[in-house]
N, C-alpha and C. Protein backbone atom coordinates (compact mmCIF):
# COMPACT_ATOMS: atom_id res chain seq x y z
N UNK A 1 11.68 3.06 -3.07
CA UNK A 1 11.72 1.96 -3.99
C UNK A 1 10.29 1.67 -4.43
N UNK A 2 9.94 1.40 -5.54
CA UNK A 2 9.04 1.55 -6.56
C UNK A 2 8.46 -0.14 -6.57
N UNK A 3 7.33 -0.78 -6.80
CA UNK A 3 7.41 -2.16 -7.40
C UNK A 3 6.16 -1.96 -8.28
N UNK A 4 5.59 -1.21 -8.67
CA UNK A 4 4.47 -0.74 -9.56
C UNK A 4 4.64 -1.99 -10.98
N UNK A 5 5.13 -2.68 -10.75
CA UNK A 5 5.04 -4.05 -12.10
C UNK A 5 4.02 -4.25 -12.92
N UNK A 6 3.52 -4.21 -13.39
CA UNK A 6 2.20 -4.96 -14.20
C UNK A 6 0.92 -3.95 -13.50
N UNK A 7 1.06 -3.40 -13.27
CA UNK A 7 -0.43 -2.69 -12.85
C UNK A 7 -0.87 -2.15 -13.61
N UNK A 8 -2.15 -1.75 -13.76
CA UNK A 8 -3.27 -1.30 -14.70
C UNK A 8 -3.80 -0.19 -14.07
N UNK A 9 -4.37 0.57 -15.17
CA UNK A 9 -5.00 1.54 -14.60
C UNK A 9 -6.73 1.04 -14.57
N UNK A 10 -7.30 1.74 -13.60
CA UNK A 10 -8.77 1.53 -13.04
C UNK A 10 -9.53 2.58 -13.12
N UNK A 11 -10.42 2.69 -14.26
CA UNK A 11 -11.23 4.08 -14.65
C UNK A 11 -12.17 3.92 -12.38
N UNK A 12 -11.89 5.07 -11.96
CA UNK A 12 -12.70 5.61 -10.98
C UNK A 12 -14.56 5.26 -10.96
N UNK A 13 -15.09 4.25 -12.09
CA UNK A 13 -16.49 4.22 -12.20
C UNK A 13 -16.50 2.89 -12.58
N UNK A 14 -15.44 1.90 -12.29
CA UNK A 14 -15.28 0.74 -12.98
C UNK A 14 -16.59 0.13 -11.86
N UNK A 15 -17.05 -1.23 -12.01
CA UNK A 15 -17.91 -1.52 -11.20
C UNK A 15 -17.78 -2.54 -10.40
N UNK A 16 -18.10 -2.85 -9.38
CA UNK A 16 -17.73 -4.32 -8.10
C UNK A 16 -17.22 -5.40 -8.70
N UNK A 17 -18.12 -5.93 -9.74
CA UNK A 17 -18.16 -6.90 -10.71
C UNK A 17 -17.15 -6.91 -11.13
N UNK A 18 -16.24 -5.89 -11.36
CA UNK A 18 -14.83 -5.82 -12.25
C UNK A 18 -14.22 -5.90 -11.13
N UNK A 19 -13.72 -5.48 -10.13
CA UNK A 19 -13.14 -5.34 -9.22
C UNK A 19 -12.39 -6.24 -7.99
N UNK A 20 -14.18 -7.20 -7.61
CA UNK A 20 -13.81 -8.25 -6.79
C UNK A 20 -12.72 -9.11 -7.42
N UNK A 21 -12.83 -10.03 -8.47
CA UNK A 21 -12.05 -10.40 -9.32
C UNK A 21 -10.55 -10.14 -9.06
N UNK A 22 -10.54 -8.48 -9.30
CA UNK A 22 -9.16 -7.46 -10.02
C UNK A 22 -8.23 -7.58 -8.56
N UNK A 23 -9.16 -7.24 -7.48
CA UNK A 23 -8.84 -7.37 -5.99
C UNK A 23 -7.72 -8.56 -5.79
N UNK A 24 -8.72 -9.60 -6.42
CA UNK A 24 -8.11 -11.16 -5.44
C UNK A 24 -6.99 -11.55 -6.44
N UNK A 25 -6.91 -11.43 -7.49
CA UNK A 25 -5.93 -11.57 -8.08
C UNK A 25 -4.19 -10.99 -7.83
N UNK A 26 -4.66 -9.70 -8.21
CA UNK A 26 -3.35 -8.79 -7.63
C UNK A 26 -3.12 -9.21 -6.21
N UNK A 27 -4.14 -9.67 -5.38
CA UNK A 27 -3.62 -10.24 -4.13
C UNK A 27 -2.73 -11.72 -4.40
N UNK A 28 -3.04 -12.59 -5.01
CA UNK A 28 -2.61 -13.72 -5.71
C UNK A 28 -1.24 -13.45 -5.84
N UNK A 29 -0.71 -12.16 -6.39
CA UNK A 29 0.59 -12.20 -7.19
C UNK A 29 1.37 -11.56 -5.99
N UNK A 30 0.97 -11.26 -5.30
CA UNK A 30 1.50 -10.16 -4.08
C UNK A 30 2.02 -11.69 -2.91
N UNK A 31 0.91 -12.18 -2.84
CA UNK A 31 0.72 -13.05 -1.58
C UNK A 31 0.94 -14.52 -1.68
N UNK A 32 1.88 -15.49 -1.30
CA UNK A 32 1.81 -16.37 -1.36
C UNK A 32 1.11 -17.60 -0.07
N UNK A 33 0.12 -17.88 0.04
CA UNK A 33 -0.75 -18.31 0.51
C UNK A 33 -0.31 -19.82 1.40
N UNK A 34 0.71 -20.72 0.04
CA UNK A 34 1.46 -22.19 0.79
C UNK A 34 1.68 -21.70 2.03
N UNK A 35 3.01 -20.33 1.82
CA UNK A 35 3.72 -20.37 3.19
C UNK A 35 3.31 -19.06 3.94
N UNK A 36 2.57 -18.54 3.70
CA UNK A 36 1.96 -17.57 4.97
C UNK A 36 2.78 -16.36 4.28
N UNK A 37 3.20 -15.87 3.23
CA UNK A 37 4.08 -14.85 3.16
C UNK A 37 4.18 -14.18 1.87
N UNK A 38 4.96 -13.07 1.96
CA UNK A 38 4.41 -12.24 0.38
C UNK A 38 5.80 -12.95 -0.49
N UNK A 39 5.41 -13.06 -1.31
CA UNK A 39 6.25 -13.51 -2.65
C UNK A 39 7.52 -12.70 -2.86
N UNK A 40 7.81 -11.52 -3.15
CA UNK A 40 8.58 -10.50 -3.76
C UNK A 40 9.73 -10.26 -2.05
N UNK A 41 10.95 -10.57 -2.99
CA UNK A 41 11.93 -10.31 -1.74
C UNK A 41 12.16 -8.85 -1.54
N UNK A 42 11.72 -7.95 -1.86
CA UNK A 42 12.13 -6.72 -1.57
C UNK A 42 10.90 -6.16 -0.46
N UNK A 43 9.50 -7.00 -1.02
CA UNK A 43 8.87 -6.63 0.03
C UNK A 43 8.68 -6.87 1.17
N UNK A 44 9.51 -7.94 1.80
CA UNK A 44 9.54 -8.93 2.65
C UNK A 44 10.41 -8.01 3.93
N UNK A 45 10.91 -6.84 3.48
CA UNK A 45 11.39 -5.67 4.17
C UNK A 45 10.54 -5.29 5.39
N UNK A 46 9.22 -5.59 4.97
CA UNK A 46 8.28 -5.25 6.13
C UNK A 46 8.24 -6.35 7.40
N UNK A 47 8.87 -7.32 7.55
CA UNK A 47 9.04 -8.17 8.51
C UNK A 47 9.75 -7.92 9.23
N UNK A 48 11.23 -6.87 9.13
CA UNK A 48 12.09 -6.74 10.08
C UNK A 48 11.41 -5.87 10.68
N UNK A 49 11.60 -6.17 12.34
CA UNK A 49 11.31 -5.42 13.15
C UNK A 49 12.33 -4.51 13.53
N UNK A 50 11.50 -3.58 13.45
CA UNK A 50 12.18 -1.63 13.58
C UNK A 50 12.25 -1.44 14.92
N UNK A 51 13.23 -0.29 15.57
CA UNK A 51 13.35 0.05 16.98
C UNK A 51 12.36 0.73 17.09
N UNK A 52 11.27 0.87 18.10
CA UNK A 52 10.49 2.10 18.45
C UNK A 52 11.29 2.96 19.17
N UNK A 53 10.46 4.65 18.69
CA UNK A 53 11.03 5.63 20.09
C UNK A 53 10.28 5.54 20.93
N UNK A 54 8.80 4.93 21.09
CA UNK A 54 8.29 4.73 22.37
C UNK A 54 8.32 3.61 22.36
N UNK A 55 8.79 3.16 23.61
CA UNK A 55 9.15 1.73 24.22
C UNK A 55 8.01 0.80 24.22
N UNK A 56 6.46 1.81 24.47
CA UNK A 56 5.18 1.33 24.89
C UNK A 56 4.65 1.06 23.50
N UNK A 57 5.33 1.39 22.48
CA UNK A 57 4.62 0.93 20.99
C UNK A 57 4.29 -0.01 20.52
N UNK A 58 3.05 -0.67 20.37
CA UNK A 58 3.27 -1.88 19.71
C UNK A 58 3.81 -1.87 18.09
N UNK A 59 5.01 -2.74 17.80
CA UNK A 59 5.00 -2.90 16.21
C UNK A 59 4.29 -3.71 15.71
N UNK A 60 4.01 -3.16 14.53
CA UNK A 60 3.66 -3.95 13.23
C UNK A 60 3.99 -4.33 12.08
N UNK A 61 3.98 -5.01 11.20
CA UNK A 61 4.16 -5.27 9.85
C UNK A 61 3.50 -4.56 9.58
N UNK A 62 3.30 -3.70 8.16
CA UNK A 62 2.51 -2.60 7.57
C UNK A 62 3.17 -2.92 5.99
N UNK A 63 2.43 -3.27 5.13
CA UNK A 63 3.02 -2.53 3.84
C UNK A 63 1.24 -2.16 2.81
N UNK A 64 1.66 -1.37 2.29
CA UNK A 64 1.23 0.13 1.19
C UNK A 64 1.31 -0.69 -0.13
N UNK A 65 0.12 -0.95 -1.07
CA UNK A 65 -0.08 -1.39 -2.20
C UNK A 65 -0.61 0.08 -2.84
N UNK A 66 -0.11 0.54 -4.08
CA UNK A 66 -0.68 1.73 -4.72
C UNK A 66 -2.39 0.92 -5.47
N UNK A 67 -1.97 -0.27 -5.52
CA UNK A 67 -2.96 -1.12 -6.28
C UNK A 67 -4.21 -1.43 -5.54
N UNK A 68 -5.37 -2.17 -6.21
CA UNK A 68 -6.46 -2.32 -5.66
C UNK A 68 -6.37 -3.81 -5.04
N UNK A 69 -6.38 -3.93 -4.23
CA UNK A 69 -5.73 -5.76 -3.09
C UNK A 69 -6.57 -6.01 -2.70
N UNK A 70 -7.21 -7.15 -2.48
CA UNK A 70 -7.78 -7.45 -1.34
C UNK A 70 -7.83 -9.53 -1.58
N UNK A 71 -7.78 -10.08 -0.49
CA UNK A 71 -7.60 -11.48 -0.53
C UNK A 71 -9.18 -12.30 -0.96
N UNK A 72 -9.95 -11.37 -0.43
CA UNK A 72 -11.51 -11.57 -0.31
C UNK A 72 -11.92 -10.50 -1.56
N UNK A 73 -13.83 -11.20 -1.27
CA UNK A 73 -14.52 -10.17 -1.81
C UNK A 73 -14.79 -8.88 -1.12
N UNK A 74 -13.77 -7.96 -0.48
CA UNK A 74 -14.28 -7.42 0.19
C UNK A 74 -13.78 -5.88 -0.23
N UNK A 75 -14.44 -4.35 -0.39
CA UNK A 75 -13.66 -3.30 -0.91
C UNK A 75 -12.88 -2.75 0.44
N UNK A 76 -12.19 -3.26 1.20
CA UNK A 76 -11.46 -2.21 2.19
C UNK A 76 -10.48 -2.32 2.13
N UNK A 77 -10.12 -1.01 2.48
CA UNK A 77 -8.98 -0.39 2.19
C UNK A 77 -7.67 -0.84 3.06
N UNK A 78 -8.08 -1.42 4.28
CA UNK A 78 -7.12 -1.54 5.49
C UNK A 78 -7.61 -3.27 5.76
N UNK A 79 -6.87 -4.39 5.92
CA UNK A 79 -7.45 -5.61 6.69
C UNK A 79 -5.46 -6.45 6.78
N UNK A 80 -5.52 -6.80 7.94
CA UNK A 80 -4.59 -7.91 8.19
C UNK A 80 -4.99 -9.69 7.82
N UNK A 81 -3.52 -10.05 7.64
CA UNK A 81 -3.61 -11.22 6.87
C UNK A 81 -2.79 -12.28 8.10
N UNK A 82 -2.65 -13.12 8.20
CA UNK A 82 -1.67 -14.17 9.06
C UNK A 82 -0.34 -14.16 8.14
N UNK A 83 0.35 -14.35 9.49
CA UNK A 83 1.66 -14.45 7.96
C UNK A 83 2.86 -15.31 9.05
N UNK A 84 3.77 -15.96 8.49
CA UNK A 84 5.16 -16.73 9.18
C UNK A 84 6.14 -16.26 8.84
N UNK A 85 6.06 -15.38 9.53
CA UNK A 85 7.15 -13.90 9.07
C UNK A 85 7.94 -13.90 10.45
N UNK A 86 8.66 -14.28 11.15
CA UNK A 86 8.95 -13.99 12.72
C UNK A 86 9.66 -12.60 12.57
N UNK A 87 9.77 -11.72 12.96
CA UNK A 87 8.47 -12.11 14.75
C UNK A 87 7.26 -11.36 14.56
N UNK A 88 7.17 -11.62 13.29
CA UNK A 88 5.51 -11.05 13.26
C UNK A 88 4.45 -12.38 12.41
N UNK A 89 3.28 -12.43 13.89
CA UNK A 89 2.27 -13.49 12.99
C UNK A 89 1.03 -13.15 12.42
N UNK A 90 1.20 -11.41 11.87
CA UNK A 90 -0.07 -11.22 11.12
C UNK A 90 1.08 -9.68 10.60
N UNK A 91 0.50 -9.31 9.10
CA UNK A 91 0.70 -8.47 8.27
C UNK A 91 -0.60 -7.64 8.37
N UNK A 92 0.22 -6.00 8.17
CA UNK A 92 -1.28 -5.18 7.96
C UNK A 92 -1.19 -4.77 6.63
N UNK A 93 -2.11 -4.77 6.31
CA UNK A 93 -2.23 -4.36 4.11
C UNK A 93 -2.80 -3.19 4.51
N UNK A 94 -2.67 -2.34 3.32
CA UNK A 94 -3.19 -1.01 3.09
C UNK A 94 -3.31 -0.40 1.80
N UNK A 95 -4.77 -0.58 0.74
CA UNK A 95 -4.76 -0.67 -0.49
C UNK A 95 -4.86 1.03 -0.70
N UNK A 96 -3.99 1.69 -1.16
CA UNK A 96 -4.60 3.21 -1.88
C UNK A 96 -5.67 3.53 -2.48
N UNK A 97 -5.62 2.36 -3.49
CA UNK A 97 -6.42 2.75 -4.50
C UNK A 97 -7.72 2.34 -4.11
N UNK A 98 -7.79 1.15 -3.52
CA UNK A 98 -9.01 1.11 -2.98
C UNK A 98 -9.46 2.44 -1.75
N UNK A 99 -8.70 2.67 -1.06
CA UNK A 99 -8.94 3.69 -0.31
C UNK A 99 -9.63 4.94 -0.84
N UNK A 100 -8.89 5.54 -1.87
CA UNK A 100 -9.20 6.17 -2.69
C UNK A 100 -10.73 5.80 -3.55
N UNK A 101 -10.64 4.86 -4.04
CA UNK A 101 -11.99 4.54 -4.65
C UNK A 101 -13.04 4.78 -3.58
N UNK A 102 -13.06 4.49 -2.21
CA UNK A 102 -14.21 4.29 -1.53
C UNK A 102 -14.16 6.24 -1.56
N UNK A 103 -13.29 6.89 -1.05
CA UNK A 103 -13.57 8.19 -1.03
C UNK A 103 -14.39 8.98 -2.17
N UNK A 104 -13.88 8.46 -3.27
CA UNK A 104 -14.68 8.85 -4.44
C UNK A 104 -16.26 8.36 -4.49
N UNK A 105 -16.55 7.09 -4.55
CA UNK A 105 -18.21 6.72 -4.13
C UNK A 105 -18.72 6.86 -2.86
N UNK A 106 -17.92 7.93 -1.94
CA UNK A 106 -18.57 9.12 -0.88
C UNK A 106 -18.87 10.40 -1.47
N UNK A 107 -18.19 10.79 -2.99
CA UNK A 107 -18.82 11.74 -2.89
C UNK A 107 -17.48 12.69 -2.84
N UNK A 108 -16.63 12.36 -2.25
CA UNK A 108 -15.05 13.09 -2.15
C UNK A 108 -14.51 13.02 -3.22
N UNK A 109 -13.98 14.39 -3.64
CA UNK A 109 -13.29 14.36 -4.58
C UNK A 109 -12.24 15.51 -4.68
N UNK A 110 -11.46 15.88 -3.52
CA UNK A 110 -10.83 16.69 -3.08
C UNK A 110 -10.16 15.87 -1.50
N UNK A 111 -8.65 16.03 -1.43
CA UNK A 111 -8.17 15.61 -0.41
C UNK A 111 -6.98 16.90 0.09
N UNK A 112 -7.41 17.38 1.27
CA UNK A 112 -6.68 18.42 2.00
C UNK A 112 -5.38 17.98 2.90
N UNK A 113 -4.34 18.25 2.38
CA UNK A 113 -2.84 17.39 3.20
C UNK A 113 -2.32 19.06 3.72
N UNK A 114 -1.90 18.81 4.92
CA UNK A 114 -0.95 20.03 5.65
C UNK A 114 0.17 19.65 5.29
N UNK A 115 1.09 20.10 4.17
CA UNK A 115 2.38 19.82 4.20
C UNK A 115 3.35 21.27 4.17
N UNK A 116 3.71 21.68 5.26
CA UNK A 116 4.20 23.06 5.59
C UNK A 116 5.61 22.49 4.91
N UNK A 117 6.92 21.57 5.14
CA UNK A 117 7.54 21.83 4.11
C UNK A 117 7.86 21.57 2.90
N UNK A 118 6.88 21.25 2.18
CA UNK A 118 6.87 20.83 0.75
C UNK A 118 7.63 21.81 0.11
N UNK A 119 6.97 23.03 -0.23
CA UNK A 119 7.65 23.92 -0.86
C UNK A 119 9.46 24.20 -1.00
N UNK A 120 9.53 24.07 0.45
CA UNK A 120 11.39 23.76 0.76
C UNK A 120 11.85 22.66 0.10
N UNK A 121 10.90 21.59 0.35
CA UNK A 121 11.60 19.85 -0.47
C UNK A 121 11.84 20.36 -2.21
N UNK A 122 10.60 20.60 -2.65
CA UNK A 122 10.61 21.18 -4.34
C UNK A 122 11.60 21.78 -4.35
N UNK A 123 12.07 22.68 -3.67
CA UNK A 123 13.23 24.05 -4.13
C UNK A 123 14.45 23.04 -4.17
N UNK A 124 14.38 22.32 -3.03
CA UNK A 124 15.99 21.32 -2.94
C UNK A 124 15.99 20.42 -3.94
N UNK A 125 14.92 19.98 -4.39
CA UNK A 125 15.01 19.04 -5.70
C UNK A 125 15.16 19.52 -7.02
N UNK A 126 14.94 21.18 -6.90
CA UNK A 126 14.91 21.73 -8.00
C UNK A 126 16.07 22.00 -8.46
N UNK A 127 17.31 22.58 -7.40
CA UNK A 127 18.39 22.92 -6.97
C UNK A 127 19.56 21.60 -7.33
N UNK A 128 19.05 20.43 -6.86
CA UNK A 128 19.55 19.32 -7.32
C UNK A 128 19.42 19.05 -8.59
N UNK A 129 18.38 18.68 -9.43
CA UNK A 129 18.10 18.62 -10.70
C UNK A 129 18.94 19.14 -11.42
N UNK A 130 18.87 20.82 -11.18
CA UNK A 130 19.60 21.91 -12.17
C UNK A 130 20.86 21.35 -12.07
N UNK A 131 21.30 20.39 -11.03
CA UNK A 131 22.56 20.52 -11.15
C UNK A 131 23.34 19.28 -12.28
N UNK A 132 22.44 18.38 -12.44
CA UNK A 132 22.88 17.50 -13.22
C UNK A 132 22.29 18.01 -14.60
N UNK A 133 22.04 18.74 -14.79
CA UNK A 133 21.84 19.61 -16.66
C UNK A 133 23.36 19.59 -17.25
């Protein structure tokens, strides 16, 4: 499931100045601040707590913004928020794009993924596709 709404694209050389701003905002629309919790009912998915297969796991709340987030002035990619979500009393954020941006003003511009069965997934989607022609 997709929520890509209103997002913009961010030239890779845009500058802090544009950003801090771009950050706290999109956090604004994401995050509702009164009650400790994210706005959008679909995302609110991240509060139910999941079974672990290890018993010894701690859970977390976790959700994945493709967008550039942050509540602060701050560029990272990863930071938890408080939240009144039971039974969880802190959310973990995780911005891509910011992630991505910091890799790029390292100097990275190449990312190496091991995905041994991709090739099999493509063929089955390909296989599927053809079939609705």
């Amino acid at each position: 499931m997709a929520h890509a709404v209103s997002g913009r694209k961010i030239p890779s050389n845009e500058t802090e100045e544009y950003l801090i701003p771009y950050r706290i905002a999109r956090w604004k629309i994401q995050f509702d601040s009164d009650s400790d919790s994210l706005r959008q009912e679909p995302a609110k998915k991240v509060f139910i707590k999941m079974k672990a297969v290890d018993v010894e796991a701690e859970i977390r709340s976790l959700i994945i913004f493709w967008d550039a987030i942050h509540p602060e002035d701050k560029p990272e990619p990863r930071f938890n928020v408080k939240v009144k979500n039971l039974p969880f009393d802190s959310l973990w954020v995780f911005s891509m794009s910011t992630y991505v941006r910091n890799l790029i003003n390292q100097g990275i511009r190449e990312i190496r993924l091991d995905m041994p069965g991709l090739t099999e997934r493509l063929n089955w989607l390909n296989i599927l596709y053809k079939g609705f022609d």
